[in-house]
N, C-alpha and C. Protein backbone atom coordinates (compact mmCIF):
# COMPACT_ATOMS: atom_id res chain seq x y z
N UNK A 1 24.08 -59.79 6.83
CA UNK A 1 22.78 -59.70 6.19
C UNK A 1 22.18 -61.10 6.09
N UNK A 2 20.58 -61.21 6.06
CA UNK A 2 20.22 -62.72 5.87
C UNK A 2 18.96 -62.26 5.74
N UNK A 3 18.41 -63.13 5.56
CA UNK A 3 17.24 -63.76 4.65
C UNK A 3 16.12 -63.03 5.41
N UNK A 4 15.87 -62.79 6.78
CA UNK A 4 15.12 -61.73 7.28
C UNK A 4 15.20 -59.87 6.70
N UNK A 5 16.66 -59.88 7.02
CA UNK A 5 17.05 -58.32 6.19
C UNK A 5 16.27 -58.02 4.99
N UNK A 6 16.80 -59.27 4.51
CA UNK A 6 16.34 -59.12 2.78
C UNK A 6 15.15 -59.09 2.46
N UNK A 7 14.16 -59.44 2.92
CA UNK A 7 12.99 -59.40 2.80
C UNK A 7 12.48 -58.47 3.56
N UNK A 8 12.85 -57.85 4.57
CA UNK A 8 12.47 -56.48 5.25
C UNK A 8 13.40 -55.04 4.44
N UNK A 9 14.00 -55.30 3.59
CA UNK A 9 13.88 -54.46 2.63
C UNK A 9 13.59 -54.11 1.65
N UNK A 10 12.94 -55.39 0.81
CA UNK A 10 12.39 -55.61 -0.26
C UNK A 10 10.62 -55.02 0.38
N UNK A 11 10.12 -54.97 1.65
CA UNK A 11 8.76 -54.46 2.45
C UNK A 11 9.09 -53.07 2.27
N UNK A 12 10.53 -52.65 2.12
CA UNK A 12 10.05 -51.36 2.79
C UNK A 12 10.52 -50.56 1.30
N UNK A 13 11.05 -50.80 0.27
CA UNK A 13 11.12 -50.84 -1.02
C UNK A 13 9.34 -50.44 -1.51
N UNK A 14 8.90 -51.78 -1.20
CA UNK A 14 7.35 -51.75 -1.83
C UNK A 14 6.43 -50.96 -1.52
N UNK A 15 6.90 -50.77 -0.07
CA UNK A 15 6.21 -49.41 0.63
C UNK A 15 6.12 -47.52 0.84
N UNK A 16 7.90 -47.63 -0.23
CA UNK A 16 8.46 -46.30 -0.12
C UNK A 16 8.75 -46.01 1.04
N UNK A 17 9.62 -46.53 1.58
CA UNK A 17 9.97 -46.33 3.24
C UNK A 17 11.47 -46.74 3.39
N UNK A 18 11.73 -46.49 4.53
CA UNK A 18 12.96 -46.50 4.90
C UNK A 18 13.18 -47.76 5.58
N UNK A 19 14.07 -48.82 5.38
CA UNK A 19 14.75 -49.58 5.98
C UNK A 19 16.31 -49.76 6.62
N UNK A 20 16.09 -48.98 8.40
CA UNK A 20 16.80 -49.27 8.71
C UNK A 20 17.77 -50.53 9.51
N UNK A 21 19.20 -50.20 9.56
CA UNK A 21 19.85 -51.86 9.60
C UNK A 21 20.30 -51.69 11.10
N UNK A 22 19.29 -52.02 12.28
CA UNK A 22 19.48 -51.80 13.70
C UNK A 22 21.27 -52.34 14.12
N UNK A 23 21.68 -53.10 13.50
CA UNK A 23 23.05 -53.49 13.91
C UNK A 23 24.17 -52.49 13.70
N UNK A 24 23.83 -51.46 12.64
CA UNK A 24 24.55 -50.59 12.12
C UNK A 24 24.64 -49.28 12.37
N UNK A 25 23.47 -48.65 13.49
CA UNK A 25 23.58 -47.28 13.89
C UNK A 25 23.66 -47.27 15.47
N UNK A 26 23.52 -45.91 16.08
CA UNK A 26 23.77 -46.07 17.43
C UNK A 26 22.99 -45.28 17.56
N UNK A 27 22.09 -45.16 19.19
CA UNK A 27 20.88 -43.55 19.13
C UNK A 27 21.60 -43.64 20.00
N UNK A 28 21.29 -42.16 20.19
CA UNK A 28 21.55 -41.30 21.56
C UNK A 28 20.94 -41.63 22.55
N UNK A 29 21.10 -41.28 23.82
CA UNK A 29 20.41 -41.63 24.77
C UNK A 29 19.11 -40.81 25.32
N UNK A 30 19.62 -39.28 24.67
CA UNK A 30 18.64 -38.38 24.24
C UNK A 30 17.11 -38.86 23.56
N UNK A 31 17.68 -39.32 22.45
CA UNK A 31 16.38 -39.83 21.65
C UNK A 31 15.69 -41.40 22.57
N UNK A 32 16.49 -42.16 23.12
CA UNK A 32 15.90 -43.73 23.55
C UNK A 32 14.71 -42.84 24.93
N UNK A 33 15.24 -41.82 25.55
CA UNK A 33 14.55 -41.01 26.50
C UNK A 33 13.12 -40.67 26.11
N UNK A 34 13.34 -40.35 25.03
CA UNK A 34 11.52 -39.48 24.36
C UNK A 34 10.37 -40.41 24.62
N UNK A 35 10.87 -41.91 24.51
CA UNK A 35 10.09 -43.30 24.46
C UNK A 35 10.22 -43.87 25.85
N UNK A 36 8.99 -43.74 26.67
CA UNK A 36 9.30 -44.88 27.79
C UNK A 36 9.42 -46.21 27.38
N UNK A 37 10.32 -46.70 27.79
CA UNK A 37 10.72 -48.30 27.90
C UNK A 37 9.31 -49.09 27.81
N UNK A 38 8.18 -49.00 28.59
CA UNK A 38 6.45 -49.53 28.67
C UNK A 38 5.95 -49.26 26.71
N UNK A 39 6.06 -48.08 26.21
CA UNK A 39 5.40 -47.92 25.55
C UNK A 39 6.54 -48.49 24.04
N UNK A 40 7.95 -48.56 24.20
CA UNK A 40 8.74 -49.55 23.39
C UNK A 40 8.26 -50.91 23.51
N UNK A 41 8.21 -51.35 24.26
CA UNK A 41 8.38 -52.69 24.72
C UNK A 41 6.99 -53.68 24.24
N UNK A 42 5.63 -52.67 24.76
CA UNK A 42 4.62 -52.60 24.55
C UNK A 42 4.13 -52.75 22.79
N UNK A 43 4.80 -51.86 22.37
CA UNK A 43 4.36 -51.85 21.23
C UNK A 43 5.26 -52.41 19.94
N UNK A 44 6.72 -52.79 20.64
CA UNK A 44 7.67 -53.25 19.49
C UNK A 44 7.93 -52.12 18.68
N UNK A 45 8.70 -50.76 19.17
CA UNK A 45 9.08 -49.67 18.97
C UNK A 45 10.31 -49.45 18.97
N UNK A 46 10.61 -48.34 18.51
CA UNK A 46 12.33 -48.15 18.78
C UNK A 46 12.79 -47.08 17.92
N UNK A 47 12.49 -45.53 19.22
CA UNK A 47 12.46 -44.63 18.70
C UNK A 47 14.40 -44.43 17.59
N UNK A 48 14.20 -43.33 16.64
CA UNK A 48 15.82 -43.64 16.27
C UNK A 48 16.17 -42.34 16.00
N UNK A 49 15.66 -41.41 15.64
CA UNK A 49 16.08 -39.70 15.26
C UNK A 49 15.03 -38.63 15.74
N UNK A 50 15.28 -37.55 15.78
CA UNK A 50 14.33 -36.73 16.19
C UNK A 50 14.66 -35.50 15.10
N UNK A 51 13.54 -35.09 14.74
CA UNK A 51 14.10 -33.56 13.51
C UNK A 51 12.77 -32.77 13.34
N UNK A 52 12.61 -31.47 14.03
CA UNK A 52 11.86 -30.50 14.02
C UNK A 52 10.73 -30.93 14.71
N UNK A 53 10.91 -31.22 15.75
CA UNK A 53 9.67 -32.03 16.21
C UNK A 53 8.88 -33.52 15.87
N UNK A 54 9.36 -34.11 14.78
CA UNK A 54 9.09 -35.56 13.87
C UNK A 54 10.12 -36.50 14.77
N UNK A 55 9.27 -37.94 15.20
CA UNK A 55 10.47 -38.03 15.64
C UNK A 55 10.24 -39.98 14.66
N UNK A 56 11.54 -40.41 14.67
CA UNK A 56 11.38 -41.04 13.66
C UNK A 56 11.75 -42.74 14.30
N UNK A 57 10.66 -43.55 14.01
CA UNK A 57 10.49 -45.02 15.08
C UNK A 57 10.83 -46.20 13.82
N UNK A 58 11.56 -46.98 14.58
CA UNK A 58 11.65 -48.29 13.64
C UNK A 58 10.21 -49.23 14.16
N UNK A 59 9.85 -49.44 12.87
CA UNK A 59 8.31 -50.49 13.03
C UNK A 59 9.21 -51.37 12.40
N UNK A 60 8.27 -52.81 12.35
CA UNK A 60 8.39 -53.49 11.72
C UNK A 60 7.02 -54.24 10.99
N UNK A 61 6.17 -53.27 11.01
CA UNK A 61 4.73 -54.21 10.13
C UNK A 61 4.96 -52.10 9.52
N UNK A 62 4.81 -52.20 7.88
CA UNK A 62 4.60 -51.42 7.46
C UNK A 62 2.97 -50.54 7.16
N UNK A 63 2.07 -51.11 7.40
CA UNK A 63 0.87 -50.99 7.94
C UNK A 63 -0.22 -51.07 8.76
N UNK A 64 0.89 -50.74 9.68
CA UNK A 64 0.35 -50.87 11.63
C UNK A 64 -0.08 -49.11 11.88
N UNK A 65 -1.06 -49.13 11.30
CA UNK A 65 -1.50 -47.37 10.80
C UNK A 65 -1.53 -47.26 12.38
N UNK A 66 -2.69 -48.15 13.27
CA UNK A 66 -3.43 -48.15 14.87
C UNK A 66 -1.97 -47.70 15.44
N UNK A 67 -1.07 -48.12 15.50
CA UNK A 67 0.06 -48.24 16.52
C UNK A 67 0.76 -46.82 16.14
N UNK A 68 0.76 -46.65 14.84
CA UNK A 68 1.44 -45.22 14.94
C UNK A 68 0.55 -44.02 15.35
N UNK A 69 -0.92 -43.91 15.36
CA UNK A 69 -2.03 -43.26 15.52
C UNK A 69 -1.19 -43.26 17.05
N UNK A 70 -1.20 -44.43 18.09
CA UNK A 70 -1.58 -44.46 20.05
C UNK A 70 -0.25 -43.88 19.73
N UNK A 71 0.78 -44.19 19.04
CA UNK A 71 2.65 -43.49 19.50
C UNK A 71 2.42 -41.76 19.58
N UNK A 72 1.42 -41.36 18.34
CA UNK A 72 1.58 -40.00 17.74
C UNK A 72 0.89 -39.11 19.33
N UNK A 73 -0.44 -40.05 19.62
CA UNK A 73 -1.12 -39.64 21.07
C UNK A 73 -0.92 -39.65 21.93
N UNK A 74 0.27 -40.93 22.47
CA UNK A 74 1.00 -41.01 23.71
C UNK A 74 2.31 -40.00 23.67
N UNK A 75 2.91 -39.71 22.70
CA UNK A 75 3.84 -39.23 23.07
C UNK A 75 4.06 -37.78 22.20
N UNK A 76 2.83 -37.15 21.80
CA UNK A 76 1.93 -35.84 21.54
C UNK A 76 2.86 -35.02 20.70
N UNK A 77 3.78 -36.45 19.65
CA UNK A 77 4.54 -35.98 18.47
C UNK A 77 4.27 -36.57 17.06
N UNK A 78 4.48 -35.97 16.22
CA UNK A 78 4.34 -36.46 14.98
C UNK A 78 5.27 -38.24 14.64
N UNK A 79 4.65 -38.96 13.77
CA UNK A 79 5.98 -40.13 13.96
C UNK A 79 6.27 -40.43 12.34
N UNK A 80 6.85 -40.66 12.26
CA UNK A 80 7.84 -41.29 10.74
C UNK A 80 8.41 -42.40 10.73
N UNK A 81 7.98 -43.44 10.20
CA UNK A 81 8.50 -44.74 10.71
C UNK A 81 9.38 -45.26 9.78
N UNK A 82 10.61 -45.48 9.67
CA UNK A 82 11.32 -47.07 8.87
C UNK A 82 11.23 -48.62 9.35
N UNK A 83 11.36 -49.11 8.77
CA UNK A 83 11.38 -50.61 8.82
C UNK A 83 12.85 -51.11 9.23
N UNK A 84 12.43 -52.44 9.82
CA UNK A 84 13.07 -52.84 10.56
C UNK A 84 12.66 -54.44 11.01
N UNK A 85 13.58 -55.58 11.07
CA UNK A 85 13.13 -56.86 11.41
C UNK A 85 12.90 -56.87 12.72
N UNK A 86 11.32 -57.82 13.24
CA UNK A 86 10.70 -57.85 14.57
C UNK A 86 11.98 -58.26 15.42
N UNK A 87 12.51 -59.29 15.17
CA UNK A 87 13.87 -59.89 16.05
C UNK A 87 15.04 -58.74 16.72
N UNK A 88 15.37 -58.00 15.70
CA UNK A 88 16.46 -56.80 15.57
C UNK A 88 15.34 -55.68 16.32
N UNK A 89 14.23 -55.34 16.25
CA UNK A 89 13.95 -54.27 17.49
C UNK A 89 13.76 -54.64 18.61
N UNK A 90 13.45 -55.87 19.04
CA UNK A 90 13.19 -56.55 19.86
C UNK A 90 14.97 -56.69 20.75
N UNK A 91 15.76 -57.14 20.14
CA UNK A 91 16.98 -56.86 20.64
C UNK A 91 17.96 -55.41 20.92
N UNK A 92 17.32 -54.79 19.84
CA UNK A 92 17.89 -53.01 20.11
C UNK A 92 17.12 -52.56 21.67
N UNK A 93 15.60 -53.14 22.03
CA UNK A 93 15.11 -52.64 22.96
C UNK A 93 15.58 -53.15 24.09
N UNK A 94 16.25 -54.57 23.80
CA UNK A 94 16.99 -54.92 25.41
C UNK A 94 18.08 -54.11 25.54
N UNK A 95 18.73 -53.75 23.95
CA UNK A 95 20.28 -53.21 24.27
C UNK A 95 19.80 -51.82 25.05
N UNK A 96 19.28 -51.40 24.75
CA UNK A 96 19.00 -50.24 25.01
C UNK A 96 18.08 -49.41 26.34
N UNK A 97 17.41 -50.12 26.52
CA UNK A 97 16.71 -50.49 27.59
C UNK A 97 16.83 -51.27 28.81
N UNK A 98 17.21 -51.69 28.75
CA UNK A 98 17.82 -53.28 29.24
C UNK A 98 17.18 -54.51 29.23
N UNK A 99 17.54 -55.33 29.90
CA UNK A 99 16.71 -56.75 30.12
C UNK A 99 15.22 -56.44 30.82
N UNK A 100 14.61 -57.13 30.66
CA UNK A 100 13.62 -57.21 31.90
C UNK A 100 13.92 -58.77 32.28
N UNK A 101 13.78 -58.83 33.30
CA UNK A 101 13.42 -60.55 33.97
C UNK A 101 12.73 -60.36 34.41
């Protein structure tokens, strides 16, 4: 934990939201699928659960209303977002995705 964590949970505290700890879970490959790699990458996304059709994205600006509006339109599902530090999705999307060079 460090000084980024901590303050990206104390955001998502203030916000009534969920802060998840990207080092600590694993998605399926199922769910990383729903999200093209362009529209992760693009937007600093990182889809993480899916439930009844909701599918649920780590943000990291808790009032990036625009970005969840183009996710909900591009990918013609409802979204639910937790929090998450820019650095840590940014690295879940290489793990997961892979590199680009």
């Amino acid at each position: 934990m460090d000084d980024e964590d901590d303050a990206m949970r104390e955001l998502a505290r203030e916000h009534g939201m969920e802060f998840v700890d990207l080092d600590a879970v694993v998605i399926s490959m199922n769910i990383i699928e729903m999200v093209p790699s362009s529209v992760a990458r693009e937007n600093l996304v990182l889809p993480l659960a899916e439930c009844d059709g909701v599918l649920k994205m780590a943000v990291s600006d808790p009032l990036d209303f625009e970005t969840r509006e183009k996710l909900r339109f591009i990918l013609n599902r409802h979204i639910e977002v937790a929090l998450a530090p820019h650095g840590r999705i940014f690295s879940a999307i290489e793990k997961y995705y892979g590199r680009r060079w």
